[in-house]
N, C-alpha and C. Protein backbone atom coordinates (compact mmCIF):
# COMPACT_ATOMS: atom_id res chain seq x y z
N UNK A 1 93.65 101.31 101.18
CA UNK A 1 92.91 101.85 100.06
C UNK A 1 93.76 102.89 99.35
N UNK A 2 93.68 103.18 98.15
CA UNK A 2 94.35 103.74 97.01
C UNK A 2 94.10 105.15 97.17
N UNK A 3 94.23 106.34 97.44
CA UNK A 3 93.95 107.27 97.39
C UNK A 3 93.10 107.59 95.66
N UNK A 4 91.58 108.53 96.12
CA UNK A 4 91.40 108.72 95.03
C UNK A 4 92.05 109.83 93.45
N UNK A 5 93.04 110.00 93.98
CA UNK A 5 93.69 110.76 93.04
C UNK A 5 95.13 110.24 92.59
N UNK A 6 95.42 109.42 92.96
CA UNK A 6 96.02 108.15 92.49
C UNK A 6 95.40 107.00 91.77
N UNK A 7 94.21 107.02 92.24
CA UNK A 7 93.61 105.97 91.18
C UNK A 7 93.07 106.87 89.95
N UNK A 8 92.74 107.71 89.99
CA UNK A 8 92.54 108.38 88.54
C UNK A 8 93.76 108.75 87.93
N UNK A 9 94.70 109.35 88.18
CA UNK A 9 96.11 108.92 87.50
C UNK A 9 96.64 108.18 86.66
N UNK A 10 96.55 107.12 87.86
CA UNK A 10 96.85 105.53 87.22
C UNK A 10 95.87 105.40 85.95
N UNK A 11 94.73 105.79 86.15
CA UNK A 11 93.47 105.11 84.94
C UNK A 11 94.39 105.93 83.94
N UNK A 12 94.24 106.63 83.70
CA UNK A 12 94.75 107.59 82.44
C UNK A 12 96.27 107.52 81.74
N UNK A 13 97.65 106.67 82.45
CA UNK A 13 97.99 106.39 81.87
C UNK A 13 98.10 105.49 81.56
N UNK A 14 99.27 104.73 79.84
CA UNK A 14 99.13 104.02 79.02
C UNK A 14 99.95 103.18 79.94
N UNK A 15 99.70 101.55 79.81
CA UNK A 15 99.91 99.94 80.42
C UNK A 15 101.25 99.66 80.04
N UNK A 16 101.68 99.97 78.81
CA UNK A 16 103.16 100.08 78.09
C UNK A 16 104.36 100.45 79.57
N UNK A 17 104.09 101.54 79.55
CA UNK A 17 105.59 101.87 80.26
C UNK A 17 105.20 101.27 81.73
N UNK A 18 104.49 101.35 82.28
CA UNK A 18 104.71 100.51 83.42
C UNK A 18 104.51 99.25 83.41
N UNK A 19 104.42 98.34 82.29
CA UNK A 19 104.49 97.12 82.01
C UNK A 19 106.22 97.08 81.80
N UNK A 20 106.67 97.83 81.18
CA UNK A 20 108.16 97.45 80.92
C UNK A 20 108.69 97.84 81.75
N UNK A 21 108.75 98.81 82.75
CA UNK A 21 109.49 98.48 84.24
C UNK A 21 109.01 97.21 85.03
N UNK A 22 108.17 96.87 85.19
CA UNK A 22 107.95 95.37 85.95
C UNK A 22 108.11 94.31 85.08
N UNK A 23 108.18 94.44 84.03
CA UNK A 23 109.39 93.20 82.98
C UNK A 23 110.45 93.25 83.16
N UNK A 24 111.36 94.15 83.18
CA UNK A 24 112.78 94.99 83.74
C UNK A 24 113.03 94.42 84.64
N UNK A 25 112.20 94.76 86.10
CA UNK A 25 112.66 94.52 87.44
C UNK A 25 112.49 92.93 87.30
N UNK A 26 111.40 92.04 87.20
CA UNK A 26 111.04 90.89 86.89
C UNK A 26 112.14 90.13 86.54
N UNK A 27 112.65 90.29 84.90
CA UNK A 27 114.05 89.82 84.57
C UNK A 27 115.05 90.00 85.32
N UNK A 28 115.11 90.90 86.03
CA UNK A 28 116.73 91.30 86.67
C UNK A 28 116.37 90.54 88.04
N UNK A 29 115.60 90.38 88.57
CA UNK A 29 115.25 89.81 89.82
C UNK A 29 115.18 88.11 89.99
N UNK A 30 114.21 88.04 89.18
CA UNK A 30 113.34 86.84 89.24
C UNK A 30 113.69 85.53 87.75
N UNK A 31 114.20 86.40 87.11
CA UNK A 31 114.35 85.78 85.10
C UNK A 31 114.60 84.19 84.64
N UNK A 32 115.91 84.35 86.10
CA UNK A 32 115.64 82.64 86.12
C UNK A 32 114.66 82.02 86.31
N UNK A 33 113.59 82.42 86.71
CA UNK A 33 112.74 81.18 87.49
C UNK A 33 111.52 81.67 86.03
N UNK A 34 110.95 82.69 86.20
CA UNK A 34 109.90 82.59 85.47
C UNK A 34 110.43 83.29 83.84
N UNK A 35 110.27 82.25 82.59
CA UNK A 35 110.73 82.32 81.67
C UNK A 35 110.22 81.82 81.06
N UNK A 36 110.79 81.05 79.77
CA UNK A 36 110.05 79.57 78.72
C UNK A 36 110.80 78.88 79.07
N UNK A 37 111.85 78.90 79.06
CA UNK A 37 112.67 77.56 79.36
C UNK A 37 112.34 76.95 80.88
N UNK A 38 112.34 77.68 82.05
CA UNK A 38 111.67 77.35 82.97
C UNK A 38 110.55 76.57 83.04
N UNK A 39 109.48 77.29 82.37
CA UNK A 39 108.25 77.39 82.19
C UNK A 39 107.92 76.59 80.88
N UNK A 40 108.16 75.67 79.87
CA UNK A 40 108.31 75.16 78.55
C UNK A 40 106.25 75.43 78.28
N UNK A 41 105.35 75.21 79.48
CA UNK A 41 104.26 75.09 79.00
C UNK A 41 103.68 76.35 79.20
N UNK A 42 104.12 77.67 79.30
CA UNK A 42 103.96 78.79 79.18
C UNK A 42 104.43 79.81 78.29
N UNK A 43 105.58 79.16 77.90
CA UNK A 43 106.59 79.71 76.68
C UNK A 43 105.51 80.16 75.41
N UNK A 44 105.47 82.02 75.40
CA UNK A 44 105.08 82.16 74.54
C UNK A 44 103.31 82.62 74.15
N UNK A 45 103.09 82.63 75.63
CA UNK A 45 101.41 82.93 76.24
C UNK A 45 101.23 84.03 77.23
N UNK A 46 100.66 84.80 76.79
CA UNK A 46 100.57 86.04 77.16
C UNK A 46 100.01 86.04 78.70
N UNK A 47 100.18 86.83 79.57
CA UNK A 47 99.38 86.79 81.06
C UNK A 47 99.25 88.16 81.13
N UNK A 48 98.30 88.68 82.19
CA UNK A 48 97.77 90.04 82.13
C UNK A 48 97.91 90.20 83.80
N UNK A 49 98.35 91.01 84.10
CA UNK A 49 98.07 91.52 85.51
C UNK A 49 97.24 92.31 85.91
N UNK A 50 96.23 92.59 86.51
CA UNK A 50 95.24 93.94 86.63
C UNK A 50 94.83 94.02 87.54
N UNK A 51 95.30 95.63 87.85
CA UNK A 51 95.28 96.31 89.14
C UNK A 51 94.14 96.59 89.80
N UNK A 52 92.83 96.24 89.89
CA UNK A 52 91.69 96.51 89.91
C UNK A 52 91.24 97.75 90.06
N UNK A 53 91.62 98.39 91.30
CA UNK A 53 91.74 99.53 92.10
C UNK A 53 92.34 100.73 91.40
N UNK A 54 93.38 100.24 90.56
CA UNK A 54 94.23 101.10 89.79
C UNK A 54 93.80 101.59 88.69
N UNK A 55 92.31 100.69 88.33
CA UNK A 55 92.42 100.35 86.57
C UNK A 55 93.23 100.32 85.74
N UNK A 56 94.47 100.03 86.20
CA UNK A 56 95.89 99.33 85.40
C UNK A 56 95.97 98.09 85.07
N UNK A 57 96.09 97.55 83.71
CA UNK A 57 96.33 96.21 83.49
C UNK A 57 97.76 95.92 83.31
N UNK A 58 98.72 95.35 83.51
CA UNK A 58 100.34 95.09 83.29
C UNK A 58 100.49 93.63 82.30
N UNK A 59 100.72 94.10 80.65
CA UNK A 59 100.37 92.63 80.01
C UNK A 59 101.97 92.09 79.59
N UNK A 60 102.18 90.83 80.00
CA UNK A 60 103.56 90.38 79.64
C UNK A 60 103.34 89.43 78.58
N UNK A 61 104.50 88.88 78.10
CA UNK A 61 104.56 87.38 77.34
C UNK A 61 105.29 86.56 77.89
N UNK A 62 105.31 85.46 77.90
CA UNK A 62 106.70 84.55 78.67
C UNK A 62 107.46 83.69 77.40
N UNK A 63 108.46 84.55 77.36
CA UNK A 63 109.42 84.27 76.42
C UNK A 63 110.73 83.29 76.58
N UNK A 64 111.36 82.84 76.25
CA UNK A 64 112.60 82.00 76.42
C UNK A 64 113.43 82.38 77.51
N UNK A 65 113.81 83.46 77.22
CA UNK A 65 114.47 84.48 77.74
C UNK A 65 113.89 85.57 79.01
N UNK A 66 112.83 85.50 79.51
CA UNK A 66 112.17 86.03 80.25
C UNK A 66 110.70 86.66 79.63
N UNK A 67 110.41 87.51 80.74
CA UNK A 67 108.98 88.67 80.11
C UNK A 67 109.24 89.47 79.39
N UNK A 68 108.20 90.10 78.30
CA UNK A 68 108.26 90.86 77.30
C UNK A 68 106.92 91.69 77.55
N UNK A 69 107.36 92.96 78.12
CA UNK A 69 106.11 93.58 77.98
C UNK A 69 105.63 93.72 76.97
N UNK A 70 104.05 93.75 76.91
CA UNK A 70 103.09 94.20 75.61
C UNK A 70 102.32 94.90 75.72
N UNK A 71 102.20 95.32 74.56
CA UNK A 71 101.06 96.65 74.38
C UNK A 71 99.60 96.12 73.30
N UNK A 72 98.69 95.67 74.10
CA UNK A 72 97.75 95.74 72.87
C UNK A 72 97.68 94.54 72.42
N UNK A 73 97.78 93.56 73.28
CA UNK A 73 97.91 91.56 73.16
C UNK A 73 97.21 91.18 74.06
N UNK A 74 96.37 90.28 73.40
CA UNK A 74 95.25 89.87 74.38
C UNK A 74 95.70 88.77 75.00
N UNK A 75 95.67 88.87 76.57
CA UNK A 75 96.11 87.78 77.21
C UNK A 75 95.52 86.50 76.76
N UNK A 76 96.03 85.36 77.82
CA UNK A 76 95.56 84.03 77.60
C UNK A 76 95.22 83.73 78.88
N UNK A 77 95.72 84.35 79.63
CA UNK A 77 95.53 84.34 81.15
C UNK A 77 95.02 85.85 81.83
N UNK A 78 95.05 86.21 82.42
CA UNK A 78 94.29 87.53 83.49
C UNK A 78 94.48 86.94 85.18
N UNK A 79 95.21 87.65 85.74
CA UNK A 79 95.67 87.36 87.50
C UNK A 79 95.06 88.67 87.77
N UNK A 80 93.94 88.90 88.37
CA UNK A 80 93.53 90.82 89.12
C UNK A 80 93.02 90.24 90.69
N UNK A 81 93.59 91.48 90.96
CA UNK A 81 93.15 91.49 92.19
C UNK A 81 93.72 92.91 92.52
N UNK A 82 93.18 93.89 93.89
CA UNK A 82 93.51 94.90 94.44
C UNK A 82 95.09 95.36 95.06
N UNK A 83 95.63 96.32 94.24
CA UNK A 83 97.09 96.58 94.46
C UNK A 83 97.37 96.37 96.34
N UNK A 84 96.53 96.36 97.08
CA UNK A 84 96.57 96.10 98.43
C UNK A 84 96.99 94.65 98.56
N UNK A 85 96.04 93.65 97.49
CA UNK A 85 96.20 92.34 97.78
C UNK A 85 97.28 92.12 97.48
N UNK A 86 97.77 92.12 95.94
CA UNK A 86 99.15 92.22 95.12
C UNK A 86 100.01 91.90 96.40
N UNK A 87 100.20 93.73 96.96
CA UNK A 87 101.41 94.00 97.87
C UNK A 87 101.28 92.63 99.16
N UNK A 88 100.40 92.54 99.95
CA UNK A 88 100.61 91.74 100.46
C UNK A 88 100.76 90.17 100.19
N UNK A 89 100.50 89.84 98.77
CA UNK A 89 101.07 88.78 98.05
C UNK A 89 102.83 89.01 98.60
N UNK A 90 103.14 89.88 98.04
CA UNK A 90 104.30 89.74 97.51
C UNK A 90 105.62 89.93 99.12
N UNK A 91 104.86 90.76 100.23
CA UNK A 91 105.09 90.71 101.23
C UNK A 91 104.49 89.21 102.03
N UNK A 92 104.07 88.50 101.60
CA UNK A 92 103.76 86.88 102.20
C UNK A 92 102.77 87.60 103.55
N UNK A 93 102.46 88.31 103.47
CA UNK A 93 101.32 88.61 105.00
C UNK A 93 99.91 88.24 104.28
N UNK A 94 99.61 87.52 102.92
CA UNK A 94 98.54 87.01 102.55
C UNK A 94 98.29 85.90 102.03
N UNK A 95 97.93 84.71 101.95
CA UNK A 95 98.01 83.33 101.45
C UNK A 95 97.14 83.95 100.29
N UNK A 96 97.86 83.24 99.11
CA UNK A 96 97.10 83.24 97.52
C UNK A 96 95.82 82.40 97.14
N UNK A 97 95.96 81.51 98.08
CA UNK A 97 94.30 80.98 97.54
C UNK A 97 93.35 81.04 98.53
N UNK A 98 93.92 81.69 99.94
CA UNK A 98 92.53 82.34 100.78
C UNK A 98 91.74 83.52 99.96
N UNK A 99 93.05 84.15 99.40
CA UNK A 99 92.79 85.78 98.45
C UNK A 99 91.68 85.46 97.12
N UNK A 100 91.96 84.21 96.63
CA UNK A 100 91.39 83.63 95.47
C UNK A 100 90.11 82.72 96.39
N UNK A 101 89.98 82.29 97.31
CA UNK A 101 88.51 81.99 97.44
C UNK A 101 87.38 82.37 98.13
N UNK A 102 88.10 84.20 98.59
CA UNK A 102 87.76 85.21 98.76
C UNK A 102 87.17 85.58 98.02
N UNK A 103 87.38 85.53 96.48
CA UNK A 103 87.38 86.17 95.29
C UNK A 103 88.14 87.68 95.47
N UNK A 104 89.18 87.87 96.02
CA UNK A 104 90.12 88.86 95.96
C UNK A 104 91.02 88.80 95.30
N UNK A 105 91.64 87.45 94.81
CA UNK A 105 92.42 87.04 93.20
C UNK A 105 91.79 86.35 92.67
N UNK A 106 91.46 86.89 91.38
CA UNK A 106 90.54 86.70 90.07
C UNK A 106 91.46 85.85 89.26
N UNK A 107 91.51 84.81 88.88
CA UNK A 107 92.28 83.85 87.82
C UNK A 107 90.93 83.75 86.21
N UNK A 108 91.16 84.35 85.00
CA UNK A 108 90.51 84.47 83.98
C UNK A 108 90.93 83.97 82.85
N UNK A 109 90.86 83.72 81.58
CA UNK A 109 91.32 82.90 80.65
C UNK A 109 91.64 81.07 81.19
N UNK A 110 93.06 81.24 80.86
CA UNK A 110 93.73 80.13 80.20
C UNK A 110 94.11 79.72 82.20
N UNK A 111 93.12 79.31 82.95
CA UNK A 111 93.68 78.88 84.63
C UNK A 111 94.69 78.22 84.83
N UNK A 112 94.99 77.35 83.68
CA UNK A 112 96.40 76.46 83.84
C UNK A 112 97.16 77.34 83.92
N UNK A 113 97.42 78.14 82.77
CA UNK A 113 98.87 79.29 82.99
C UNK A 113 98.74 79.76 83.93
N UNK A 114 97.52 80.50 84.18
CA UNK A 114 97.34 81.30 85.35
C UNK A 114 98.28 81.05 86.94
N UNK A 115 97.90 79.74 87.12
CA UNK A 115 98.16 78.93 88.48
C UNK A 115 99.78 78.76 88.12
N UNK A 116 100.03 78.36 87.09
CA UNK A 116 101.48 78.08 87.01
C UNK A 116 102.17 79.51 87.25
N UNK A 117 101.82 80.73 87.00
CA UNK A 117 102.37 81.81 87.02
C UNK A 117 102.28 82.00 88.35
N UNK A 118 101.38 82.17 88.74
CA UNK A 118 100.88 82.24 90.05
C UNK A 118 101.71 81.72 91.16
N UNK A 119 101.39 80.35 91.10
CA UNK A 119 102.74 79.04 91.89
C UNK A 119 103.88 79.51 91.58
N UNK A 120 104.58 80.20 90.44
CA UNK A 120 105.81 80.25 90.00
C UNK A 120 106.57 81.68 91.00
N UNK A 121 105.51 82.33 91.26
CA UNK A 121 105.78 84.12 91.84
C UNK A 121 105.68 83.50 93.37
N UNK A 122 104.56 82.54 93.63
CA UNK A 122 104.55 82.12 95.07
C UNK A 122 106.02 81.56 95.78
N UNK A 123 106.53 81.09 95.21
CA UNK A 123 107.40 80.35 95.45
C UNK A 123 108.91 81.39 95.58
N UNK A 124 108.80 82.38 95.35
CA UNK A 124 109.60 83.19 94.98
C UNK A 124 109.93 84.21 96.39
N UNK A 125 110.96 83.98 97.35
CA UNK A 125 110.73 84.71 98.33
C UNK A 125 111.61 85.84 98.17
N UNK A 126 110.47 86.85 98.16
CA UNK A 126 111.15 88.38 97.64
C UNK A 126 111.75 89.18 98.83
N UNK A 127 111.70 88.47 99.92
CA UNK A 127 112.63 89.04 100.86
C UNK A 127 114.10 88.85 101.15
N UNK A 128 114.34 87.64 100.48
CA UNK A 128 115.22 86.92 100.47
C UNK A 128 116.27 87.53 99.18
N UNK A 129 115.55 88.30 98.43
CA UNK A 129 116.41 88.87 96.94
C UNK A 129 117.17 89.75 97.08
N UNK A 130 118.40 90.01 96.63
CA UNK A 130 119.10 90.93 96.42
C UNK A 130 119.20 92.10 95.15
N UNK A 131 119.59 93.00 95.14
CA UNK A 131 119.51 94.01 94.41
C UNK A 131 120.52 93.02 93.40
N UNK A 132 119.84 93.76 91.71
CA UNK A 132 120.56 92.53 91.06
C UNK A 132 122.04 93.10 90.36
N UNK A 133 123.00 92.72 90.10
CA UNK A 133 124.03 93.48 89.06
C UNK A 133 123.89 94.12 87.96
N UNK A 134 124.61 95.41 87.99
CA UNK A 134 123.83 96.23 86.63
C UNK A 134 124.07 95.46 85.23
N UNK A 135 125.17 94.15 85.42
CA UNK A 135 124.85 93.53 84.32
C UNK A 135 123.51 92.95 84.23
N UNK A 136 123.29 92.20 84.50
CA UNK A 136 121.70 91.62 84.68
C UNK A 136 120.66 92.75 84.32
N UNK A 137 120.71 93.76 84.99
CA UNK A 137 119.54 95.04 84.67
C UNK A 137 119.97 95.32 83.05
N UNK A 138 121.27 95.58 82.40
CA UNK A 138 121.11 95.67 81.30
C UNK A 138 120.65 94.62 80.37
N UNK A 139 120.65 93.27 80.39
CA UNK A 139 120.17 92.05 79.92
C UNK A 139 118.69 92.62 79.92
N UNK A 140 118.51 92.87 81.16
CA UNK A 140 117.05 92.52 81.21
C UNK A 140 116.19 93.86 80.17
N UNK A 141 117.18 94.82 80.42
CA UNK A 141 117.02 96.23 79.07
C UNK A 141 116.82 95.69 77.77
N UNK A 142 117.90 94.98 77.54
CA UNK A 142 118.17 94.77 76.37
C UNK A 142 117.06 93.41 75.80
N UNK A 143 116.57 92.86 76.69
CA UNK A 143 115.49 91.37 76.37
C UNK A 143 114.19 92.68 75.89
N UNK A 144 113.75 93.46 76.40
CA UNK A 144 112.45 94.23 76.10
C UNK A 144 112.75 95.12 74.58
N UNK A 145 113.75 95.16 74.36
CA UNK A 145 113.99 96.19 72.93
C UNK A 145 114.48 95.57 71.79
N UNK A 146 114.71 93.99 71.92
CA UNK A 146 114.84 92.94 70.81
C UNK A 146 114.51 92.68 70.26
N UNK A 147 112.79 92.48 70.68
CA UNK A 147 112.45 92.32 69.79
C UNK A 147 111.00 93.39 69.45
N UNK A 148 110.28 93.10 68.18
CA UNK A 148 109.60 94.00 68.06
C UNK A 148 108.46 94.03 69.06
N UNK A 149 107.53 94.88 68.76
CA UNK A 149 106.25 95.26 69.92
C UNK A 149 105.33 95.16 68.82
């Protein structure tokens, strides 16, 4: 559980800047896999992440070139569930569709993207990743300030 003075924190600030560090890390990590070109039937459709617990939403786009954080774009998709669940998503100590028929991951809008995003991060073993080259981290700088917001 979230400490309650961390979750009021979190509520109060703006989705922007911590949307563009997890676009950042995302691209520099992951960029190959989840993209448009990867992805051709996602290219260009907004997805929302939301922290439940946090009352943080994290809204991306899936662009050619990777994620584009956004500010103030209404998803097409929505993935929420509790930053507890998240983490153990991402640590594999939780299966994604026990969590989802739990109702502990919420899939909203557009479910096709959803699942494809979803499947696309599943598949992704983040233990297995390496810290990426500061070339790559600047790419991935430079993909978020290209274009406009």
């Amino acid at each position: 559980m979230i400490p309650r003075f961390v979750r009021e924190v979190a509520a109060r600030l703006p989705a922007y800047p911590p949307a563009l560090l997890a676009a950042v890390a995302a691209n520099a990590l992951i960029g190959e896999r989840l993209n448009g070109q990867r992805l051709p039937g996602a290219c260009g459709k907004v997805v929302a992440l939301e922290v439940r617990d946090l009352g943080l939403t994290l809204t991306f786009s899936i662009e050619n070139d990777g994620l584009l954080a956004r500010d103030h774009a209404r998803p097409d998709a929505t993935i929420s569930a509790h930053a507890a669940d998240f983490l153990a998503l991402a640590r594999r100590e939780a299966d994604p569709d026990t969590l989802f028929f739990n109702r502990r991951l919420v899939m909203q809008g557009d479910t096709a993207l959803a699942l494809l995003v979803k499947n696309t991060l599943d598949a992704v073993d983040l233990r297995a990743l390496a810290l990426p080259a500061p070339t790559r981290v600047l790419n991935a700088l430079r993909l978020q300030f290209r274009t406009p917001l």
